[in-house]
PDB file of N, CA and C in Angstrom:
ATOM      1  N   UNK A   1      14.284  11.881  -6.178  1.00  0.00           N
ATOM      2  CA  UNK A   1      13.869  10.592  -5.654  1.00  0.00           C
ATOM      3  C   UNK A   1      14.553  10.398  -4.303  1.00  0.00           C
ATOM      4  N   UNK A   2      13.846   9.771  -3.368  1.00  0.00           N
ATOM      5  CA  UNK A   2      14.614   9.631  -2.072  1.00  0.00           C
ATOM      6  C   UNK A   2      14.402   8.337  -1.591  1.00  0.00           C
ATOM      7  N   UNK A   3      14.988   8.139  -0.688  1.00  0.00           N
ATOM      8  CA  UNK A   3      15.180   6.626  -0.109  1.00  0.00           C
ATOM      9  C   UNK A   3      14.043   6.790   1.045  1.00  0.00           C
ATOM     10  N   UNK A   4      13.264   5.901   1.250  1.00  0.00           N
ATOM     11  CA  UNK A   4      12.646   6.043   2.769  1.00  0.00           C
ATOM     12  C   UNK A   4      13.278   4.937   3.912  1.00  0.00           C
ATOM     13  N   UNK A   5      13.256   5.102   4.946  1.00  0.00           N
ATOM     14  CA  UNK A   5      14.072   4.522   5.662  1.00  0.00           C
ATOM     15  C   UNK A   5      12.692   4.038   6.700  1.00  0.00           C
ATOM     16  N   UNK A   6      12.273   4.742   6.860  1.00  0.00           N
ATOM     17  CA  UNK A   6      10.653   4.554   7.912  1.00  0.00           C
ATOM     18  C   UNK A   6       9.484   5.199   7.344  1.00  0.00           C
ATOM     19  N   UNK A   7       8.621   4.010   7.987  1.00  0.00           N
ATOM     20  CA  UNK A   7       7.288   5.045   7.688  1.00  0.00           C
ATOM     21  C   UNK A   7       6.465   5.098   9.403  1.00  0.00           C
ATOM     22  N   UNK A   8       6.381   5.689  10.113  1.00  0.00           N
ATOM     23  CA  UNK A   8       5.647   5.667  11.353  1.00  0.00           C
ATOM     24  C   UNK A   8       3.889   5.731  11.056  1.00  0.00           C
ATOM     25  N   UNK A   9       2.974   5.224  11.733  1.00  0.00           N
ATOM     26  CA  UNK A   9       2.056   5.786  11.534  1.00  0.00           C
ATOM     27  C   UNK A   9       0.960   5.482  13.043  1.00  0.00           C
ATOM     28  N   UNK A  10       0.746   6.116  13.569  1.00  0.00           N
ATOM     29  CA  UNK A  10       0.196   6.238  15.298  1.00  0.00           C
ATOM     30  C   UNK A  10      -1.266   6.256  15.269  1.00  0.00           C
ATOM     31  N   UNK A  11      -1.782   5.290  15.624  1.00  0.00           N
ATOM     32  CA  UNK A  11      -3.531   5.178  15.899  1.00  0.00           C
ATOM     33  C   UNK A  11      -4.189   6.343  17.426  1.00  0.00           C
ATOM     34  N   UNK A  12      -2.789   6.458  17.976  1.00  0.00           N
ATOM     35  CA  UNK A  12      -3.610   7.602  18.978  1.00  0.00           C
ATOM     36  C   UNK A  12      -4.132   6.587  19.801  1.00  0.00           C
ATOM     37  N   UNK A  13      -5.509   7.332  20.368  1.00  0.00           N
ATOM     38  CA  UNK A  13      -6.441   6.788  21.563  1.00  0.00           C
ATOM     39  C   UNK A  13      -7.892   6.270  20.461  1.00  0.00           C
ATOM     40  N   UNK A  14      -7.162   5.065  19.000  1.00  0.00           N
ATOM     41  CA  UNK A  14      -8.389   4.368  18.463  1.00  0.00           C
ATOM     42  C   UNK A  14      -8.432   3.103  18.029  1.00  0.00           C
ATOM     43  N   UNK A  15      -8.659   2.461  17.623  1.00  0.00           N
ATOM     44  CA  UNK A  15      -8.407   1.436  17.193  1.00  0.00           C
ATOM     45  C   UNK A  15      -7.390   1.601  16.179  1.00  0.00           C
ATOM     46  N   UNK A  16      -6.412   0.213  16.113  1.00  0.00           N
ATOM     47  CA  UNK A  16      -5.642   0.380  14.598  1.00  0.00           C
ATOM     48  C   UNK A  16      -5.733  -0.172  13.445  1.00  0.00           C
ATOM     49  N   UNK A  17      -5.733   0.875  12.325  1.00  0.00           N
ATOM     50  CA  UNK A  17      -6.450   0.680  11.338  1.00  0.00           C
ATOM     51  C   UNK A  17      -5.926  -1.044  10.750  1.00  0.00           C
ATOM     52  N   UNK A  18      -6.762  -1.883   9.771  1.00  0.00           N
ATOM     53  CA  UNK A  18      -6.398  -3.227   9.724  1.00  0.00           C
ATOM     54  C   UNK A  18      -6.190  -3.446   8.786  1.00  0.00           C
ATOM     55  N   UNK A  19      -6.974  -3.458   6.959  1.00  0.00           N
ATOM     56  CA  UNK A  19      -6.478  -3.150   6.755  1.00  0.00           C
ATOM     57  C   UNK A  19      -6.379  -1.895   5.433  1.00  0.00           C
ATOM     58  N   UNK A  20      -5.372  -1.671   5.315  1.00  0.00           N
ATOM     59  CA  UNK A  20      -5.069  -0.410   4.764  1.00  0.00           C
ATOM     60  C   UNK A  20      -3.962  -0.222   3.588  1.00  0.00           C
ATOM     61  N   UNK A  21      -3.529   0.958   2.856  1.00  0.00           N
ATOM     62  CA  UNK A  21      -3.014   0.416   1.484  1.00  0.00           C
ATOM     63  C   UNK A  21      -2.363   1.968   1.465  1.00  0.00           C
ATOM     64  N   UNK A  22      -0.799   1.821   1.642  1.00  0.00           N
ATOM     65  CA  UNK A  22       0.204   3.284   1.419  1.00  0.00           C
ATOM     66  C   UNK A  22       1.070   2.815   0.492  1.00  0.00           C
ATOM     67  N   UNK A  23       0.931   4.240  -0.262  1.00  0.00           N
ATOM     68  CA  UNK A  23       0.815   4.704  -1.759  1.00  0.00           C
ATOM     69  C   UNK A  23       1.682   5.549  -1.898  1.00  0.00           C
ATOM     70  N   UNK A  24       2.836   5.837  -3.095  1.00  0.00           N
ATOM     71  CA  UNK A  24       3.723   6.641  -3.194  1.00  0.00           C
ATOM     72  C   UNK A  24       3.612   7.179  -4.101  1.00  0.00           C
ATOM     73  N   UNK A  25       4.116   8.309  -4.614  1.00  0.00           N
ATOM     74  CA  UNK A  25       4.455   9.165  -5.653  1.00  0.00           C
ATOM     75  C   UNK A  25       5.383   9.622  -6.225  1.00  0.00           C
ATOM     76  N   UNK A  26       6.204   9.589  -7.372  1.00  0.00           N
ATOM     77  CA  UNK A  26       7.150  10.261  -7.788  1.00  0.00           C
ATOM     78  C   UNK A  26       7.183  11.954  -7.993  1.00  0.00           C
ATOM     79  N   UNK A  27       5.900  12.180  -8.453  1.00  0.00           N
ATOM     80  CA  UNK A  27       5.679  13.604  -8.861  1.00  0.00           C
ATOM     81  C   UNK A  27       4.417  14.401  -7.875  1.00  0.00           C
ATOM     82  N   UNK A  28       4.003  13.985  -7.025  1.00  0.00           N
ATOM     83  CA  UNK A  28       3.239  14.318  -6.280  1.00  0.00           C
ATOM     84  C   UNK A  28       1.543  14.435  -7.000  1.00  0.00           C
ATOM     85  N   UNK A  29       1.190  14.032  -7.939  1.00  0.00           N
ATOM     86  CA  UNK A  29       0.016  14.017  -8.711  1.00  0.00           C
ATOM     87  C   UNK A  29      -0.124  12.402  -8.717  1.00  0.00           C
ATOM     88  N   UNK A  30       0.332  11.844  -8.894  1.00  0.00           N
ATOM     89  CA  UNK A  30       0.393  10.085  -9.434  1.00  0.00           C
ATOM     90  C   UNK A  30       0.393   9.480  -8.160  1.00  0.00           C
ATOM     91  N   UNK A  31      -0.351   8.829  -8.124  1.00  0.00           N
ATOM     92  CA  UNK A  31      -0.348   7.733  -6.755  1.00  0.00           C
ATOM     93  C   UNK A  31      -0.674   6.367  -6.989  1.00  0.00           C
ATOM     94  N   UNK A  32       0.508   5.556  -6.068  1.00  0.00           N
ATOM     95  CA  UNK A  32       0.442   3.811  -6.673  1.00  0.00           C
ATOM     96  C   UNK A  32       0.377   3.178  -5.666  1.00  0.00           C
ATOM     97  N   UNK A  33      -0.077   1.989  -5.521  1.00  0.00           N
ATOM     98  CA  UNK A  33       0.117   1.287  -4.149  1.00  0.00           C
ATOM     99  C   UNK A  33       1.474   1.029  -3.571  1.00  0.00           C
ATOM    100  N   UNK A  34       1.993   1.137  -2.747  1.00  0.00           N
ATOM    101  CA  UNK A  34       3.260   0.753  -2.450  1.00  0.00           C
ATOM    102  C   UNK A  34       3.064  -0.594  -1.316  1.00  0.00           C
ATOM    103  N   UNK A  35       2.569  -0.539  -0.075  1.00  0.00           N
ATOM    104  CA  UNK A  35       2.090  -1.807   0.332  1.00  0.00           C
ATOM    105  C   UNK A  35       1.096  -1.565   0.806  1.00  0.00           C
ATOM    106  N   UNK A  36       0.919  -2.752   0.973  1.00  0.00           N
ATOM    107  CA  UNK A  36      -0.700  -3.205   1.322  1.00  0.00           C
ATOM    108  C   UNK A  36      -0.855  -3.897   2.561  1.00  0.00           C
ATOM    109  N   UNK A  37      -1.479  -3.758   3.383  1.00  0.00           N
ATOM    110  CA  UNK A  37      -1.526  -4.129   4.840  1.00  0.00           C
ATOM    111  C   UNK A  37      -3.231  -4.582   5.219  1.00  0.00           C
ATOM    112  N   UNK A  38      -2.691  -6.423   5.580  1.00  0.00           N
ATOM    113  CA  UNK A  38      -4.167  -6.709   6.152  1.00  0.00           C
ATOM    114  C   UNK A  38      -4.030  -7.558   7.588  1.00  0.00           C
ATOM    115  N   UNK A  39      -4.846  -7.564   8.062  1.00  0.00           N
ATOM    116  CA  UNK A  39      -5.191  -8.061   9.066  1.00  0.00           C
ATOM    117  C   UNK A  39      -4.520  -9.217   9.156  1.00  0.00           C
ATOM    118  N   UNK A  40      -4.582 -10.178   7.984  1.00  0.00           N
ATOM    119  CA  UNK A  40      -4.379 -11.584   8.106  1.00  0.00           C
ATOM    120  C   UNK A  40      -3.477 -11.832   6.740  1.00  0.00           C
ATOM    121  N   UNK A  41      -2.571 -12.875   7.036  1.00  0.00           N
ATOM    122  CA  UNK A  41      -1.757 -13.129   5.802  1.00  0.00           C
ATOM    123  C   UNK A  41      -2.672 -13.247   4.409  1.00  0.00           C
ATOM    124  N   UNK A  42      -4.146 -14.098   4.812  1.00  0.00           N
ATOM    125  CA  UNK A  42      -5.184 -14.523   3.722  1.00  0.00           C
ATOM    126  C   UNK A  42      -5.741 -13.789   3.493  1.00  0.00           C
ATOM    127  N   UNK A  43      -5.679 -12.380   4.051  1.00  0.00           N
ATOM    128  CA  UNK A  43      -6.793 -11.294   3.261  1.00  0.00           C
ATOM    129  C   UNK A  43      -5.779 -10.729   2.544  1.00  0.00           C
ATOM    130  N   UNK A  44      -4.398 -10.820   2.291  1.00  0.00           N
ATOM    131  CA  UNK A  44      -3.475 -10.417   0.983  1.00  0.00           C
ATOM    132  C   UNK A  44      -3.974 -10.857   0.223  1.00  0.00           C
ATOM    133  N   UNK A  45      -3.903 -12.039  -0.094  1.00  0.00           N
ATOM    134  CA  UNK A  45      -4.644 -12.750  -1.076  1.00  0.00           C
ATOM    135  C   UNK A  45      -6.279 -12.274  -1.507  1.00  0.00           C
ATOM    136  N   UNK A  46      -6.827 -12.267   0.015  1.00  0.00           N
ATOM    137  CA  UNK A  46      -8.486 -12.013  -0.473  1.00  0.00           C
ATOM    138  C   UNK A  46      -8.430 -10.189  -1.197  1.00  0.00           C
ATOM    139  N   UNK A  47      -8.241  -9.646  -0.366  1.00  0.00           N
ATOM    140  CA  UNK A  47      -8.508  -8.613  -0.835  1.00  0.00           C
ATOM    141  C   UNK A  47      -7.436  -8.087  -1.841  1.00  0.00           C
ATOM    142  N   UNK A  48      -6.364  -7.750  -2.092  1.00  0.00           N
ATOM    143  CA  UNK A  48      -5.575  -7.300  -2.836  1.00  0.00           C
ATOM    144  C   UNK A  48      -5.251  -8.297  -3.815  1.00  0.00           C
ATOM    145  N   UNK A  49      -5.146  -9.469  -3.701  1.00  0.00           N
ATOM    146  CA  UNK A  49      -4.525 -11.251  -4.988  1.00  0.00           C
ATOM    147  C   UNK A  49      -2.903 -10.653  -5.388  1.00  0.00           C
ATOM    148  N   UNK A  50      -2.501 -10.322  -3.909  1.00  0.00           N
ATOM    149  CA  UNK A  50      -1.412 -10.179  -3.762  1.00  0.00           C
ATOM    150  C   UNK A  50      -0.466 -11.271  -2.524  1.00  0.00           C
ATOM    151  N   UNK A  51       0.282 -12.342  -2.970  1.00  0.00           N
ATOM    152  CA  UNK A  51       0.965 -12.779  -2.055  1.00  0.00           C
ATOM    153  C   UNK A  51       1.559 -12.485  -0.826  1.00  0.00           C
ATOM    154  N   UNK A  52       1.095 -12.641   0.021  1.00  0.00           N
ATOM    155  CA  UNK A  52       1.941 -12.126   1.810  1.00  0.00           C
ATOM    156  C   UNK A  52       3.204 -12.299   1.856  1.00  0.00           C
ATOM    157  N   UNK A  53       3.592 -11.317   2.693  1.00  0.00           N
ATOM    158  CA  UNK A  53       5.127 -11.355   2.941  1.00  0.00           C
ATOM    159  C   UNK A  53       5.011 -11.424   4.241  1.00  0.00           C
ATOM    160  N   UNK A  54       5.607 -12.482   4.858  1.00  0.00           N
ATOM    161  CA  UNK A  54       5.440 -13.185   6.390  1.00  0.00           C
ATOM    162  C   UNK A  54       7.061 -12.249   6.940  1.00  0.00           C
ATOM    163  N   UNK A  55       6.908 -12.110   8.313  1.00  0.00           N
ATOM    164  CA  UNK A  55       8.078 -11.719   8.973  1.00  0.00           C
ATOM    165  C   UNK A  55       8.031 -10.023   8.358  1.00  0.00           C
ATOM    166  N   UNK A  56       9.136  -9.592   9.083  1.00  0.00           N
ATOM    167  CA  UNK A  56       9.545  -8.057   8.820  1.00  0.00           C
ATOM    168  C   UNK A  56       9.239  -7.842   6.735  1.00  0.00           C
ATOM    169  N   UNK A  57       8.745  -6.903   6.602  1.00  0.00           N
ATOM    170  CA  UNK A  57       8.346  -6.648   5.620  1.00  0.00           C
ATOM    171  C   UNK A  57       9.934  -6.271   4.885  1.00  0.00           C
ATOM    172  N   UNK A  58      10.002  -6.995   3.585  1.00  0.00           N
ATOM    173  CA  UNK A  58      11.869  -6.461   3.110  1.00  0.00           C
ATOM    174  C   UNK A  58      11.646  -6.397   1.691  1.00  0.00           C
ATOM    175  N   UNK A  59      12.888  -5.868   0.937  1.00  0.00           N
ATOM    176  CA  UNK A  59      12.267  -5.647  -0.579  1.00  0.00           C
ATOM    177  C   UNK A  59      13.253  -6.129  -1.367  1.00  0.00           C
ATOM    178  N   UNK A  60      12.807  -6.171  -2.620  1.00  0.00           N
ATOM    179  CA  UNK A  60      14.410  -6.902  -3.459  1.00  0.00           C
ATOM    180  C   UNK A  60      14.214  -6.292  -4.567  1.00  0.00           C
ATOM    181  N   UNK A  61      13.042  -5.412  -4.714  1.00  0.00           N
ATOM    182  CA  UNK A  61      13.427  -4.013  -6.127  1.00  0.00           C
ATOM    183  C   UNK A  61      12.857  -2.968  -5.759  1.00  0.00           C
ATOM    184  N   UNK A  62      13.040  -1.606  -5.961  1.00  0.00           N
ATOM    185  CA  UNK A  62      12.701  -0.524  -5.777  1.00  0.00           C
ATOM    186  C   UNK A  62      11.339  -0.581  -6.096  1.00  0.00           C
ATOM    187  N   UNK A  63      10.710  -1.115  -7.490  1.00  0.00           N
ATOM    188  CA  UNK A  63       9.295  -0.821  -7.754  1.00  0.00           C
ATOM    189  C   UNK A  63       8.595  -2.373  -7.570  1.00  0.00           C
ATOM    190  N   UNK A  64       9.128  -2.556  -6.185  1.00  0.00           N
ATOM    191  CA  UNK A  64       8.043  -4.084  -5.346  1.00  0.00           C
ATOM    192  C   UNK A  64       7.051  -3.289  -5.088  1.00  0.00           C
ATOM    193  N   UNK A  65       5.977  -4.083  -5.028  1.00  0.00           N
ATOM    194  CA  UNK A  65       4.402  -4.017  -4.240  1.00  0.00           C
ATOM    195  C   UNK A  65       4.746  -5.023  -3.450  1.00  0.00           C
ATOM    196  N   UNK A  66       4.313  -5.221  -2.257  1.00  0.00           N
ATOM    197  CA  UNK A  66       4.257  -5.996  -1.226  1.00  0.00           C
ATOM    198  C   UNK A  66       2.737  -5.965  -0.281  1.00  0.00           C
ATOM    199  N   UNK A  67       2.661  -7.298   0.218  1.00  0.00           N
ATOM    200  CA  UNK A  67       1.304  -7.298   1.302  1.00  0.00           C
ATOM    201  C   UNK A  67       1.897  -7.891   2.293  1.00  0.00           C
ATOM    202  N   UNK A  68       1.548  -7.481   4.034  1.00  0.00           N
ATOM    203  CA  UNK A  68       1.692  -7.711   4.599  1.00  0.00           C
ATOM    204  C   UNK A  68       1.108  -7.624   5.711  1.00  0.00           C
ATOM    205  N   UNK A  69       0.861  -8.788   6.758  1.00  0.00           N
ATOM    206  CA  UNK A  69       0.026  -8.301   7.908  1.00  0.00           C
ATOM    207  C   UNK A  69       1.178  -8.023   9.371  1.00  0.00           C
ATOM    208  N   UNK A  70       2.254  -7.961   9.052  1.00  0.00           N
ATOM    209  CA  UNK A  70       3.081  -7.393  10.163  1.00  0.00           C
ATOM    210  C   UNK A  70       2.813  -6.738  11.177  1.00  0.00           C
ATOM    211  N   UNK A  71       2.379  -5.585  10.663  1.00  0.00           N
ATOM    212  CA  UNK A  71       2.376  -4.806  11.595  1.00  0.00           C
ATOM    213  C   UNK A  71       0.094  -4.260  11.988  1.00  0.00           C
ATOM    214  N   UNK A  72      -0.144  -5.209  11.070  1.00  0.00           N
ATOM    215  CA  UNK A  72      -1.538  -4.773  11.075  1.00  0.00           C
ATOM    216  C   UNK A  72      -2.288  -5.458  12.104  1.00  0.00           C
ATOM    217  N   UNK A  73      -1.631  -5.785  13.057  1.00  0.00           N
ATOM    218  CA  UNK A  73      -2.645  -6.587  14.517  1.00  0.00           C
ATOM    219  C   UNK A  73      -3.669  -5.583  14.992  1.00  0.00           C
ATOM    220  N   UNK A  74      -4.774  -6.022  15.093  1.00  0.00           N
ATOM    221  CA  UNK A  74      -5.641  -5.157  16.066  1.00  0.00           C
ATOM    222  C   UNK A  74      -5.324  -4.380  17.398  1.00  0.00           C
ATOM    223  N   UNK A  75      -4.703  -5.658  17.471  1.00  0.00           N
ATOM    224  CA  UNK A  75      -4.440  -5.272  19.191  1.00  0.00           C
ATOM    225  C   UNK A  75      -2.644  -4.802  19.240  1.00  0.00           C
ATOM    226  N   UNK A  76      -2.649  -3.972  20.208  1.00  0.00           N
ATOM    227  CA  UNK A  76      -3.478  -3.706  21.063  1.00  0.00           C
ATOM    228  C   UNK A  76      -4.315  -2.622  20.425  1.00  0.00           C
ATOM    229  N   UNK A  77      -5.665  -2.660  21.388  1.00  0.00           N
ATOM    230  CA  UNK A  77      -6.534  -1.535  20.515  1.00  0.00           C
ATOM    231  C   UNK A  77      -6.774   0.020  20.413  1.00  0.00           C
ATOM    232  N   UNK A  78      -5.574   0.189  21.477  1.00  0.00           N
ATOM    233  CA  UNK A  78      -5.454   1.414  21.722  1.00  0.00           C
ATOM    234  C   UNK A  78      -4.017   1.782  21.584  1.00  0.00           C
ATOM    235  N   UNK A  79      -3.986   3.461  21.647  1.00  0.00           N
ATOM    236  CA  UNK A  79      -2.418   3.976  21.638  1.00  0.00           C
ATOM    237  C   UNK A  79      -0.898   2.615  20.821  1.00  0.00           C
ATOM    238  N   UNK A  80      -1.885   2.465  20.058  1.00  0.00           N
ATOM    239  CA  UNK A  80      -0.677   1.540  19.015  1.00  0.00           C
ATOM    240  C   UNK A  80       0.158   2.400  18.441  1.00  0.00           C
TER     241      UNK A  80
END
């Protein structure tokens, strides 16, 4: 088991993705949501009926699910 400290993830020369849902594994076969990322604090709710976590995304147990639109701005729409 390891600690993650970052997750990077680079849109390049495209739009950035809005929203979207990274998933972890203990054993490399099993995959779970780990967070959930939308556009808007209210599409946590709409799409996932998962409560938003406003500000820097933070955790208070190892096996949290979290939603968040932090880092999921459109813009800018390029090289994000």
């Amino acid at each position: 088991v390891f600690q993650i400290a970052y997750v990077i993830v680079k849109a390049s020369n495209s739009p950035r993705p809005g929203n979207w849902i990274l998933e972890r594994s203990l054993d490399g076969l099993n995959f779970h949501p780990w967070q959930y990322h939308a556009i808007t604090d209210s599409e946590c709710l709409t799409r996932y009926n998962i409560t938003p976590r406003t500000g820097p995304p933070s955790y208070t147990k190892d096996d949290e699910v979290i939603c968040t639109s932090y880092y999921s701005k459109i813009h800018p729409l390029e090289n994000g």
